[in-house]
C-alpha atoms as a PDB file:
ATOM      1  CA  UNK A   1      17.476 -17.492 -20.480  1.00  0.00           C
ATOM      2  CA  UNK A   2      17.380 -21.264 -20.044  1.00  0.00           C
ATOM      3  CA  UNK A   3      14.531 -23.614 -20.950  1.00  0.00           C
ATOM      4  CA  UNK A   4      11.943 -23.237 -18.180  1.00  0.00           C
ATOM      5  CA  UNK A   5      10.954 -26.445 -18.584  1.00  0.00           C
ATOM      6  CA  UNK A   6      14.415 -27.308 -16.493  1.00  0.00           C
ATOM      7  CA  UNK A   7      14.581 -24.946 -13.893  1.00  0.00           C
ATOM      8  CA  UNK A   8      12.096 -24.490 -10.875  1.00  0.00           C
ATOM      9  CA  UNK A   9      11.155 -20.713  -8.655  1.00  0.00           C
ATOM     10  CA  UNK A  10      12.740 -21.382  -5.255  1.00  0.00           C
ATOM     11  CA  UNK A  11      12.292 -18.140  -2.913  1.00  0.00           C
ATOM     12  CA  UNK A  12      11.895 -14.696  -3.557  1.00  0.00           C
ATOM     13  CA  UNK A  13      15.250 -13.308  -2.806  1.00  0.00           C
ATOM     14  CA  UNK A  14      14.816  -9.754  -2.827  1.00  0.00           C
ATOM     15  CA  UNK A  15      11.700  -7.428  -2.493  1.00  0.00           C
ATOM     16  CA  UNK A  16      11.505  -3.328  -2.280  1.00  0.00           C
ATOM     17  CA  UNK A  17       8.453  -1.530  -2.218  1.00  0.00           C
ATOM     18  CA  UNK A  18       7.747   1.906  -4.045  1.00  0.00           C
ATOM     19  CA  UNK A  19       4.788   4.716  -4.264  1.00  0.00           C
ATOM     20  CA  UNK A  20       4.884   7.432  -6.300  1.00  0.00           C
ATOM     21  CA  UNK A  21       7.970   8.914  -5.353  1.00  0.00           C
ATOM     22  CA  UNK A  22      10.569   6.849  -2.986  1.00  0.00           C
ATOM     23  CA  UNK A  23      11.695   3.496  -2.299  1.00  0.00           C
ATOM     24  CA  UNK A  24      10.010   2.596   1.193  1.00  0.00           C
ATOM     25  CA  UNK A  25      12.910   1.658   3.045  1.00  0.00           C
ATOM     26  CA  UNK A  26      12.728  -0.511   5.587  1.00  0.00           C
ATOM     27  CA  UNK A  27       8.486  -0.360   5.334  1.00  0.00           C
ATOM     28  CA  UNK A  28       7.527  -3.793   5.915  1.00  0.00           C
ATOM     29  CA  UNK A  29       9.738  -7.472   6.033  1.00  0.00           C
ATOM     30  CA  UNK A  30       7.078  -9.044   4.536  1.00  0.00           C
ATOM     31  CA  UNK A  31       3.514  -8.001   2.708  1.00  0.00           C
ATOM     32  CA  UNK A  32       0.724 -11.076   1.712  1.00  0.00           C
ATOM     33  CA  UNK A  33      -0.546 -10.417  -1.387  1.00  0.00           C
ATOM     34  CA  UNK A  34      -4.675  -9.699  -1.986  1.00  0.00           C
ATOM     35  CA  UNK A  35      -6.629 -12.468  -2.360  1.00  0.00           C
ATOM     36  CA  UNK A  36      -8.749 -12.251  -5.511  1.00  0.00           C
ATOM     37  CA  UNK A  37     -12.983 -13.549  -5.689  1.00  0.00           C
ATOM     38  CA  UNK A  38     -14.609 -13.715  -8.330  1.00  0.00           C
ATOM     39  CA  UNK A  39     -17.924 -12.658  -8.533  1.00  0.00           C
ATOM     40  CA  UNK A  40     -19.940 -15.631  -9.462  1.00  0.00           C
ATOM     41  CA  UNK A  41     -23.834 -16.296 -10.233  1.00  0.00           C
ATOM     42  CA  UNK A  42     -25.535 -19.629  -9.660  1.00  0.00           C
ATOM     43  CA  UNK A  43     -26.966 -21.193 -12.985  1.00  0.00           C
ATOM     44  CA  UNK A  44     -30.313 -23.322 -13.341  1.00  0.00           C
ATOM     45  CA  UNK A  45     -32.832 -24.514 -15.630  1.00  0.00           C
ATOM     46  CA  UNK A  46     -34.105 -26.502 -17.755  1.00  0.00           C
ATOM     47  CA  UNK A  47     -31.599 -29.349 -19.034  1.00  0.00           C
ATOM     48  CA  UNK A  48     -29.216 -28.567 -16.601  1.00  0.00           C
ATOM     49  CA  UNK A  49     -29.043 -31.118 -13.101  1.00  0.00           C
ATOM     50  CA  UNK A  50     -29.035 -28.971 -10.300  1.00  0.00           C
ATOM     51  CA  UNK A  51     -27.194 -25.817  -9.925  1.00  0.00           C
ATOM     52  CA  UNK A  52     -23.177 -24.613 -10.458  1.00  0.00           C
ATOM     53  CA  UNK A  53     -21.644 -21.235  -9.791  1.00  0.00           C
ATOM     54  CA  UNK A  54     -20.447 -19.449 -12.770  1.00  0.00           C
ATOM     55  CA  UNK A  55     -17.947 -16.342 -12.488  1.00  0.00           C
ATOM     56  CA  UNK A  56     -18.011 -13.396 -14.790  1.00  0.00           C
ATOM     57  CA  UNK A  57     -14.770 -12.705 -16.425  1.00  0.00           C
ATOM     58  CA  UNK A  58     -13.172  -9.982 -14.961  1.00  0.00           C
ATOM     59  CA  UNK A  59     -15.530  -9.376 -12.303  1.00  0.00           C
ATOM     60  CA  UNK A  60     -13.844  -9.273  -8.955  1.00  0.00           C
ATOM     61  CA  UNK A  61     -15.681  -8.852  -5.426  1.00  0.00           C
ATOM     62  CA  UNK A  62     -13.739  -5.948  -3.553  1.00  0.00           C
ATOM     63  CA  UNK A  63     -10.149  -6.398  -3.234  1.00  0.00           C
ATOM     64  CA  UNK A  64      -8.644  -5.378  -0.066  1.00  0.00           C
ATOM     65  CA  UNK A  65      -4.663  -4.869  -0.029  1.00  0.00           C
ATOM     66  CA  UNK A  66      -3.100  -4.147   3.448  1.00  0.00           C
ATOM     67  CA  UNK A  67       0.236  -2.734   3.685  1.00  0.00           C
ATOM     68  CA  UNK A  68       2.288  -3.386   6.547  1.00  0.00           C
ATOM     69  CA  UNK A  69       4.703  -0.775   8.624  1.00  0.00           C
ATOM     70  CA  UNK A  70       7.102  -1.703  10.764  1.00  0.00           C
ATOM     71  CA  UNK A  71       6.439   2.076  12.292  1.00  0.00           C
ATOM     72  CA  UNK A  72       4.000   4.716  11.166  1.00  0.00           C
ATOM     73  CA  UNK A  73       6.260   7.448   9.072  1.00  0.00           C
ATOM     74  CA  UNK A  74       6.087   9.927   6.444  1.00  0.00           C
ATOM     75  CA  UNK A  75       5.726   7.341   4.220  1.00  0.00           C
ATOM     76  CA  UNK A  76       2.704   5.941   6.147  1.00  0.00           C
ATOM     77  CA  UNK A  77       0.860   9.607   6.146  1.00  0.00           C
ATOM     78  CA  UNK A  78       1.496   9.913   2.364  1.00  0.00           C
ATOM     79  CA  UNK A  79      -0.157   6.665   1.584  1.00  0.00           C
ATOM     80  CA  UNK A  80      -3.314   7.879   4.511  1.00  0.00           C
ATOM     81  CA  UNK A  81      -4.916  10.541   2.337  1.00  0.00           C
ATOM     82  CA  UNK A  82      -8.546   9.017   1.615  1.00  0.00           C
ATOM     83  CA  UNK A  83      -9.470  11.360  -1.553  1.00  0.00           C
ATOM     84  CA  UNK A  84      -5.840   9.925  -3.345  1.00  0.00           C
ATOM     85  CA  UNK A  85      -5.201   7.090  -5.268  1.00  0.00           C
ATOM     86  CA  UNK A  86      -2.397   5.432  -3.888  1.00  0.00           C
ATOM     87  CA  UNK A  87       0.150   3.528  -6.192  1.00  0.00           C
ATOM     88  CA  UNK A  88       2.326   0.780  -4.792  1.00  0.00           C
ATOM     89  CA  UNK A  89       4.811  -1.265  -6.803  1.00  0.00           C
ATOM     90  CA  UNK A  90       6.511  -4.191  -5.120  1.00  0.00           C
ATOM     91  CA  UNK A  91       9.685  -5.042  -7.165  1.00  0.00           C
ATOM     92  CA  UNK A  92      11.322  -8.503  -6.199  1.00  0.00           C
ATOM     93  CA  UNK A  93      14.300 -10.907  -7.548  1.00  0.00           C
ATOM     94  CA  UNK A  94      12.945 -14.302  -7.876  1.00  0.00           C
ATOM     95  CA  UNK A  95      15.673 -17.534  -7.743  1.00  0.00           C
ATOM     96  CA  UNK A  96      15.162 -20.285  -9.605  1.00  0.00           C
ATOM     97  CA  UNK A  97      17.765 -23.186  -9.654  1.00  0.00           C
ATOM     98  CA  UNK A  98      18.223 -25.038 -12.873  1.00  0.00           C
ATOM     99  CA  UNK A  99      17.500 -28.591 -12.838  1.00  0.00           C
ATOM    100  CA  UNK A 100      19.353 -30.472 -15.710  1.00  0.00           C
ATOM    101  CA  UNK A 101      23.002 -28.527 -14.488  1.00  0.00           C
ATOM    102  CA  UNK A 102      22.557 -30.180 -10.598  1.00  0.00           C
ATOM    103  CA  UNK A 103      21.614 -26.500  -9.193  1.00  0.00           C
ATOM    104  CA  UNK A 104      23.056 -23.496 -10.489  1.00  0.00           C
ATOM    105  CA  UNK A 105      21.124 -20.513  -9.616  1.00  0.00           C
ATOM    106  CA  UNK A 106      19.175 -17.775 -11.730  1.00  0.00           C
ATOM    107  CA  UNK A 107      16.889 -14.788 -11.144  1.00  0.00           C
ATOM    108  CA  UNK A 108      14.015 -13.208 -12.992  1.00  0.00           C
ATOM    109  CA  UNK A 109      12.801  -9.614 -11.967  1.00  0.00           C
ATOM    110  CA  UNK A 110       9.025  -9.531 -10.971  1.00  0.00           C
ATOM    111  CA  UNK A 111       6.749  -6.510 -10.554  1.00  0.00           C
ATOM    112  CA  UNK A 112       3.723  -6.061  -8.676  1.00  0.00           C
ATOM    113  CA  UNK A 113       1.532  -3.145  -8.924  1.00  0.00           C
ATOM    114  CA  UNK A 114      -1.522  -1.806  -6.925  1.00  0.00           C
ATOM    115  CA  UNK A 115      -3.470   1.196  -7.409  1.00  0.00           C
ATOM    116  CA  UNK A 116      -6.332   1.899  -4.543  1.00  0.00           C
ATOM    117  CA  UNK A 117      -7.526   4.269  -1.955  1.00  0.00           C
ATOM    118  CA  UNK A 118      -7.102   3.594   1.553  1.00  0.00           C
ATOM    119  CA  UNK A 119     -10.082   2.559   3.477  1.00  0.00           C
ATOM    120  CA  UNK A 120      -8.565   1.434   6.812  1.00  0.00           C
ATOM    121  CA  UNK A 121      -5.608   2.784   8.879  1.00  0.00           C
ATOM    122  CA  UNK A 122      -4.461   0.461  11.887  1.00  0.00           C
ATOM    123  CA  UNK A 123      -1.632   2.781  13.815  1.00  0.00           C
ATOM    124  CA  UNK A 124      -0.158  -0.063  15.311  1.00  0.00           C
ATOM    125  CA  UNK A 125       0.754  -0.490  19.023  1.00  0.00           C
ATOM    126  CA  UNK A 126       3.647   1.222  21.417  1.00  0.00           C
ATOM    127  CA  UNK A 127       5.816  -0.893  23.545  1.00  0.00           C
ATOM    128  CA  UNK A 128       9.196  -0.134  24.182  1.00  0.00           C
ATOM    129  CA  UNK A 129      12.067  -1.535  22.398  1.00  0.00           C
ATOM    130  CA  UNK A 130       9.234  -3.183  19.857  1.00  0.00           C
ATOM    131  CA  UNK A 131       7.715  -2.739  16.180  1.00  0.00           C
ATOM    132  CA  UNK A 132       4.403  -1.001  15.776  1.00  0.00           C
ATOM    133  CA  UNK A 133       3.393  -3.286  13.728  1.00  0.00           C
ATOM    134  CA  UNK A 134       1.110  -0.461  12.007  1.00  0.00           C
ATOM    135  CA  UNK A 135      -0.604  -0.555   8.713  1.00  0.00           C
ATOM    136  CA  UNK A 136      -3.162   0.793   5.676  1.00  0.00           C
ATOM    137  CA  UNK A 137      -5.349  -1.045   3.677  1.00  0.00           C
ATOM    138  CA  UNK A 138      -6.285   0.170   0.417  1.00  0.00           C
ATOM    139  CA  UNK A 139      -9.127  -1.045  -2.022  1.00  0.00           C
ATOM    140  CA  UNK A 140      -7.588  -2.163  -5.155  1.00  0.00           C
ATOM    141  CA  UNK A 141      -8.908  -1.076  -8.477  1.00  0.00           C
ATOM    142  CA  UNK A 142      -5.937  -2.029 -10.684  1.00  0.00           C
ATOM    143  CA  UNK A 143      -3.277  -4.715 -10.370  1.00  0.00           C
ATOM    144  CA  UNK A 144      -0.604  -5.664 -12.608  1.00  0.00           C
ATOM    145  CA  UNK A 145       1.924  -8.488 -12.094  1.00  0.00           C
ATOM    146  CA  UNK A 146       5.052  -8.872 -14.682  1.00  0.00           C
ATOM    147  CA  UNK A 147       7.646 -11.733 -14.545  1.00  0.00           C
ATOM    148  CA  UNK A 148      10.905 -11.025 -16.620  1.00  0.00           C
ATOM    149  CA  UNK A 149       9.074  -8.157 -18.306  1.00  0.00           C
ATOM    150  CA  UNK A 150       6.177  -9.952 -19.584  1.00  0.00           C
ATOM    151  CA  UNK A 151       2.366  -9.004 -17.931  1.00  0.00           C
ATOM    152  CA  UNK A 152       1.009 -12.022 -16.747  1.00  0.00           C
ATOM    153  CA  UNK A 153      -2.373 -10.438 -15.235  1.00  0.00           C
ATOM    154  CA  UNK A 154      -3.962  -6.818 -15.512  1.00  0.00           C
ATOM    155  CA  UNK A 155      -6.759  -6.277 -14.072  1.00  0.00           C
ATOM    156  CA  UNK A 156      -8.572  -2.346 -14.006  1.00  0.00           C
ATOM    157  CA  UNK A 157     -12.038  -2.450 -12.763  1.00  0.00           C
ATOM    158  CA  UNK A 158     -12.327   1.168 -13.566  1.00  0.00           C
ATOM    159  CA  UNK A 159     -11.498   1.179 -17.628  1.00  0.00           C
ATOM    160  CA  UNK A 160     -12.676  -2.424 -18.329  1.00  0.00           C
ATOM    161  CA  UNK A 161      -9.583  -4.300 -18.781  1.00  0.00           C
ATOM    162  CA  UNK A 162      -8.731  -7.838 -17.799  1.00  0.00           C
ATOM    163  CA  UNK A 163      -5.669  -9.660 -19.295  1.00  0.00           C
ATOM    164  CA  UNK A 164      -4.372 -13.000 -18.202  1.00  0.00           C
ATOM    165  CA  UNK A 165      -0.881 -14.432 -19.778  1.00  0.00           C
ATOM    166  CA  UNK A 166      -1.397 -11.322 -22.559  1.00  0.00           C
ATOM    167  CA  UNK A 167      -4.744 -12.172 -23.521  1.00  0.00           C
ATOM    168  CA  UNK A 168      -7.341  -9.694 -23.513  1.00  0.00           C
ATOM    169  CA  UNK A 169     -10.354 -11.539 -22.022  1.00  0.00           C
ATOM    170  CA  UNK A 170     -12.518  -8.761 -22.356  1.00  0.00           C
ATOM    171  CA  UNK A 171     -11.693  -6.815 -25.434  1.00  0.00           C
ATOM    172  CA  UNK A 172     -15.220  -8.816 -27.507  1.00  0.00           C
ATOM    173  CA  UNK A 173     -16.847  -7.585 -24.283  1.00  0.00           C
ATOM    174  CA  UNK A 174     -15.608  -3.744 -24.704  1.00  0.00           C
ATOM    175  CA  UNK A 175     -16.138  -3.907 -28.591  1.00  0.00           C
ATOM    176  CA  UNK A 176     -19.808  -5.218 -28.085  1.00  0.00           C
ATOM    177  CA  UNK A 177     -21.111  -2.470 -25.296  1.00  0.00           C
END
């Protein structure tokens, strides 16, 4: 692997989606990612001027992930069952082009997992000759994201873990309660 100090991510050139057991072809040409809020309490008092926001580590508001289908399918009903946790891994190719040699072009595999249970189904519309345009969104309890095989960010609201860049921010937390 070259020096990343010398090469730059361009596009993602690549992405397939997965749940528990198939490759969703042809699901979805593109899927935004969850945006993440902290939850956050305002801090006063004495010796302080005014007020700020603090957030608590690993403290997230809910986290809403909507997957995209071109068409409702199979593969849409499997993901629809309310009591079941639905796992989704998004594996992409990500090019980078390498400064100091005038462009040549690299990749690095990145991962992207959800786990969640689906809270909203939107079936999409029918028109003919056009995309449904359907999809589900689940509330996320886990996400992982890996670059080149190395976890960047963990997060599992339901068994207290919260690691950015491999570091544990909550493990004094878990060893003190």
């Amino acid at each position: 692997m070259m020096n990343n100090a010398l090469r730059f991510p361009e596009v993602i050139n690549q992405f397939n989606a997965y749940d528990d057991t198939d490759k969703l072809q042809g699901v979805s040409g593109e899927i935004s990612l969850a945006t993440l809020s902290a939850i956050t309490t305002e801090i006063s008092g004495a010796g302080i001027l005014g007020t700020y926001n603090t957030s608590i580590p690993g403290s997230y508001q809910s986290i809403q992930q909507e997957i995209p289908f071109r068409m409702i399918s199979e593969e849409y009903f499997r993901m629809a069952i309310a009591s079941k946790q639905v796992n989704l891994t998004l594996r992409s190719s990500i090019q980078y082009v390498d400064k100091e040699s005038g462009g040549t072009i690299s990749s690095q595999g990145m991962r992207v997992v959800f786990r969640g249970r689906p809270t909203a189904y939107n079936l999409g519309t029918l028109s003919q000759g056009s995309l449904m345009n359907a999809s589900i969104t689940l509330e996320v309890t886990y996400i992982l994201i890996e670059i080149g095989g190395k976890t960047l960010f963990e997060l599992d609201k339901l068994n207290s873990v919260f690691k950015v860049n491999g570091v544990d921010l909550l493990e004094d937390i878990r060893n003190q309660c």
